[in-house]
Protein backbone atom coordinates (compact mmCIF):
# COMPACT_ATOMS: atom_id res chain seq x y z
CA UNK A 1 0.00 0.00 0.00
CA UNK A 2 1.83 3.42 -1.37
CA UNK A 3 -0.27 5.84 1.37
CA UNK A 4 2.22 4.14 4.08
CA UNK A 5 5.36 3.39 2.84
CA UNK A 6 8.40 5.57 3.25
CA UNK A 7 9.90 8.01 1.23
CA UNK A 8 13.38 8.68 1.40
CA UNK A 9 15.93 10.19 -0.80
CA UNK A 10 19.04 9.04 0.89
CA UNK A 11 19.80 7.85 4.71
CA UNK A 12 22.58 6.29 6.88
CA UNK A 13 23.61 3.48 4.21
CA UNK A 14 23.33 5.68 1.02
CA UNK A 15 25.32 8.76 -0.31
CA UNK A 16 23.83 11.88 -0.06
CA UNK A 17 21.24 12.63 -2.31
CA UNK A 18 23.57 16.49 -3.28
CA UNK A 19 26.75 14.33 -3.55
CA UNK A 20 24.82 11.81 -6.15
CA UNK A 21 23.08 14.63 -8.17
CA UNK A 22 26.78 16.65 -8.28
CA UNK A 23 25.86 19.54 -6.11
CA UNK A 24 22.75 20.24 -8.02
CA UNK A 25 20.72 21.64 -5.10
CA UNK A 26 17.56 22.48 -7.72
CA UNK A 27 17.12 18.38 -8.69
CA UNK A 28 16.99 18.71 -4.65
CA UNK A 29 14.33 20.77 -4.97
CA UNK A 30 12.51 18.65 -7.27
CA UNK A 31 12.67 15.32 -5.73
CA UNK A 32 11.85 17.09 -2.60
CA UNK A 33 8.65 18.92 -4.36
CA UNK A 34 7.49 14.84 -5.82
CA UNK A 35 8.23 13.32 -2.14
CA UNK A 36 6.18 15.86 -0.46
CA UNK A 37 3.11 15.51 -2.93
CA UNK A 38 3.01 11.76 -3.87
CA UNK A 39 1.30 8.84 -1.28
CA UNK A 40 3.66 7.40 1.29
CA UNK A 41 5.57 9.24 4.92
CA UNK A 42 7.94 11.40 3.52
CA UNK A 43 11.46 11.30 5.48
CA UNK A 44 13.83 14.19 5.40
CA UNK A 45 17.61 12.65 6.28
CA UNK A 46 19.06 15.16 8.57
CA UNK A 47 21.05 17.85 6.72
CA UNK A 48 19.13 17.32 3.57
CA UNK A 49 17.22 20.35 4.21
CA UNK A 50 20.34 22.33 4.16
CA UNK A 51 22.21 20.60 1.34
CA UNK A 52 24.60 18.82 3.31
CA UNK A 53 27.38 16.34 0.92
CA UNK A 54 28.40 12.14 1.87
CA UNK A 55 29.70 9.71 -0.09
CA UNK A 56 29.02 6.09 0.80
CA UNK A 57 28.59 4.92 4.47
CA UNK A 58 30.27 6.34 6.66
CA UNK A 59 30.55 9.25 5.02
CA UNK A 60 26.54 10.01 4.24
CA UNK A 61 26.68 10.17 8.94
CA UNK A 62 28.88 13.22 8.79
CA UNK A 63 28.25 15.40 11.90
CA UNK A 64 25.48 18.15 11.10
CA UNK A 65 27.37 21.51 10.30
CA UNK A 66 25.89 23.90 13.04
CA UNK A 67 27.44 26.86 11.66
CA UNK A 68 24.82 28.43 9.84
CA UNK A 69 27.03 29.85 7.36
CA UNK A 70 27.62 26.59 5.46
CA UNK A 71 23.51 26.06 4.82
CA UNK A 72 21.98 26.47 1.73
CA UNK A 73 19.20 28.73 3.32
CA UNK A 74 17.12 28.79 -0.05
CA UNK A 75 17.50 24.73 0.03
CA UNK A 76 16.10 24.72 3.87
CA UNK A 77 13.04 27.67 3.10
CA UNK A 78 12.32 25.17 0.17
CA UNK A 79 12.32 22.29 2.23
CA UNK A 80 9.49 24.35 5.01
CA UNK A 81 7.34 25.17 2.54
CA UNK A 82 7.07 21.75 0.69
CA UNK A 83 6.36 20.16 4.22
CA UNK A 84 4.11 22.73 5.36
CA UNK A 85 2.33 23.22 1.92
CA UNK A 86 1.51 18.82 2.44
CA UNK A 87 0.68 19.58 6.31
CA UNK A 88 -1.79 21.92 5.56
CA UNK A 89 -3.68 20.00 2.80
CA UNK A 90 -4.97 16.46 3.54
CA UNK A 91 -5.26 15.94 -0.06
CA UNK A 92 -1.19 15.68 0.12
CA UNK A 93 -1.24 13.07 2.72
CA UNK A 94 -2.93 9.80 2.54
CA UNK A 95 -6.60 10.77 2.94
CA UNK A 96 -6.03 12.06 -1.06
CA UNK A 97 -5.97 10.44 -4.21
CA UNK A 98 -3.48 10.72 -6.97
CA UNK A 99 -2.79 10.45 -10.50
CA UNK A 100 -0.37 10.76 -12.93
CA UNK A 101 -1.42 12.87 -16.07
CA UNK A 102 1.78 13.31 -18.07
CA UNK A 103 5.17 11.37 -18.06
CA UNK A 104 6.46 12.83 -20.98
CA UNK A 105 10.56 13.28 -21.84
CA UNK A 106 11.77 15.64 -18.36
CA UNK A 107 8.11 16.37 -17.12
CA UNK A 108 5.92 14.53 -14.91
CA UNK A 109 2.93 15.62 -13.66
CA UNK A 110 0.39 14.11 -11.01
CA UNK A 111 -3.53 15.52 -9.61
CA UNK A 112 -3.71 14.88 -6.00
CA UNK A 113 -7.66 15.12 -4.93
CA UNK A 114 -9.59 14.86 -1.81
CA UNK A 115 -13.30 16.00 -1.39
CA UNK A 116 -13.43 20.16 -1.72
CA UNK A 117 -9.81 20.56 -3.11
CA UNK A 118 -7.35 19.29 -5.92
CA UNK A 119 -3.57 20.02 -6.76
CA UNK A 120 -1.84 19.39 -9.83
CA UNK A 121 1.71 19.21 -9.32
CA UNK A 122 4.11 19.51 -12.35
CA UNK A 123 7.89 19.01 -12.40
CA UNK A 124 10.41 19.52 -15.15
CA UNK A 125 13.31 18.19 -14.63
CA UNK A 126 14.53 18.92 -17.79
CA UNK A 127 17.12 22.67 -19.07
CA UNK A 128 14.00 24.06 -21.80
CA UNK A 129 11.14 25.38 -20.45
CA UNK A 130 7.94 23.18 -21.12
CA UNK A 131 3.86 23.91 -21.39
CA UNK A 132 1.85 20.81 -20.87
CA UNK A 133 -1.74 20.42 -22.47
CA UNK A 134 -4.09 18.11 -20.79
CA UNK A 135 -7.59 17.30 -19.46
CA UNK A 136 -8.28 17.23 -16.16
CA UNK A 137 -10.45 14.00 -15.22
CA UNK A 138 -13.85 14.88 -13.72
CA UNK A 139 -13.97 16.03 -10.49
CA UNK A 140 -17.01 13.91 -8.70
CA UNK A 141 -18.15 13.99 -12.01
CA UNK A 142 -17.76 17.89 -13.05
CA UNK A 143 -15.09 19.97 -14.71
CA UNK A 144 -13.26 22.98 -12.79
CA UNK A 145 -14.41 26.28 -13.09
CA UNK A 146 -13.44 28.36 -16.15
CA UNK A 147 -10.88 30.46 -13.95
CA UNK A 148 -7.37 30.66 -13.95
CA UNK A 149 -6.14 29.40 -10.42
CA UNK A 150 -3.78 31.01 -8.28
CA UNK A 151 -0.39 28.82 -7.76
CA UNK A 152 2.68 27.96 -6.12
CA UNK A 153 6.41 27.33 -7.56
CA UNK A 154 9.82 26.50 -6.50
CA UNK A 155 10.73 29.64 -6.36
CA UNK A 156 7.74 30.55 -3.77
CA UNK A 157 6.13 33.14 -5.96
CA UNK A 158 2.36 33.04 -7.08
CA UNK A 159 2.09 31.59 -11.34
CA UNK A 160 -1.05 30.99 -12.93
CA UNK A 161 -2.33 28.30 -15.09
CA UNK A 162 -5.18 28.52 -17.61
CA UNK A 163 -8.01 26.51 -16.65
CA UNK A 164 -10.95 26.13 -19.06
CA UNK A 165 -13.45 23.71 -18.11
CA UNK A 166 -11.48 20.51 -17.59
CA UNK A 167 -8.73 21.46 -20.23
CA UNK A 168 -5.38 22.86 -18.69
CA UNK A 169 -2.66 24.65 -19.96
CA UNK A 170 0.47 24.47 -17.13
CA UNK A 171 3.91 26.30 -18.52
CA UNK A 172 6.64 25.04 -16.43
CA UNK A 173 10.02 26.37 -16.89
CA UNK A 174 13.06 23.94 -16.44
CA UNK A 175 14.41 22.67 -13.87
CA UNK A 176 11.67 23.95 -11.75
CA UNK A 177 8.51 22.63 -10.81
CA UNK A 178 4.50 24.42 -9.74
CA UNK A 179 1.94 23.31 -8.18
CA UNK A 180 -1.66 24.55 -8.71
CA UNK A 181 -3.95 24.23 -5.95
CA UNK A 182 -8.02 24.23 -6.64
CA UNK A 183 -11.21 24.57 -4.81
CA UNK A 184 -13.70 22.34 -6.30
């Protein structure tokens, strides 16, 4: 069953997930962004919120660097937000449904649901910028309102999508990801 099983992107017998990815704190940001918003208990390895390095066991049990000078504070904000944005909706946590809508080349995207609200999360994990076209499945068996819908991105800031009856169009620039949250 996916609603518990546990999410990690690295722990005590793996390399960090920053050391695997290079030092690419934004593909971070994105698998942080999918294991916030998909089914399952996310786990956050300590010092993944502030981009802390390991290689293979033991170095992945480093000592947490308490000088705050050597955090990625960007990395950490990103981190708060992503857990508070799934704390604050149950249709992030288990009581939601989801589904994927597009796996296509760099950019996935998934509808989490739950009775009164649905999000459609979008990541591109690819350099180009991207706009996905797709149709929403009914929601208990109507379309969305013809509105555009207020949003959220990596980079915190409000985007829009267009949103006509159950057709949306979602730009998503690279190597970032939104997600669009709707009252239905």
């Amino acid at each position: 069953m996916t609603s518990v099983q546990l999410n990690l992107l690295d722990s005590h017998d793996t390399p960090r997930f920053v050391t695997m990815a290079g030092g690419d704190h934004d593909a971070l940001k994105l698998a942080v962004l999918l294991q916030m918003t998909l089914p399952g208990a996310p786990c956050v390895y300590y010092g993944d919120e502030i981009g802390l390095e390991g290689a293979a066991d033991p170095d992945c049990r480093r000592a947490f660097p308490w000088d705050r000078s050597a955090w990625d504070h960007d990395l950490r904000a990103f981190v708060r937000s992503a857990i508070s944005l799934r704390h604050a909706h149950p249709a992030q946590r288990s009581e939601g449904t989801v589904e994927t809508l597009v796996a296509r080349g760099m950019t996935h995207v998934h509808v989490r649901r739950r009775a009164g609200e649905l999000f459609i999360v979008a990541v591109n994990a690819g350099e180009d910028s991207a706009v996905v076209d797709m149709d929403l499945p009914d929601v208990d068996g109507r379309s969305l309102r013809p509105e555009p819908l207020p949003g959220w991105d990596l980079a915190g800031g409000t985007t829009r999508a267009e949103v006509w009856g159950g057709h949306v169009t979602l730009p998503v620039v690279g190597r970032q990801g939104r997600v669009i949250h709707a009252s239905i």
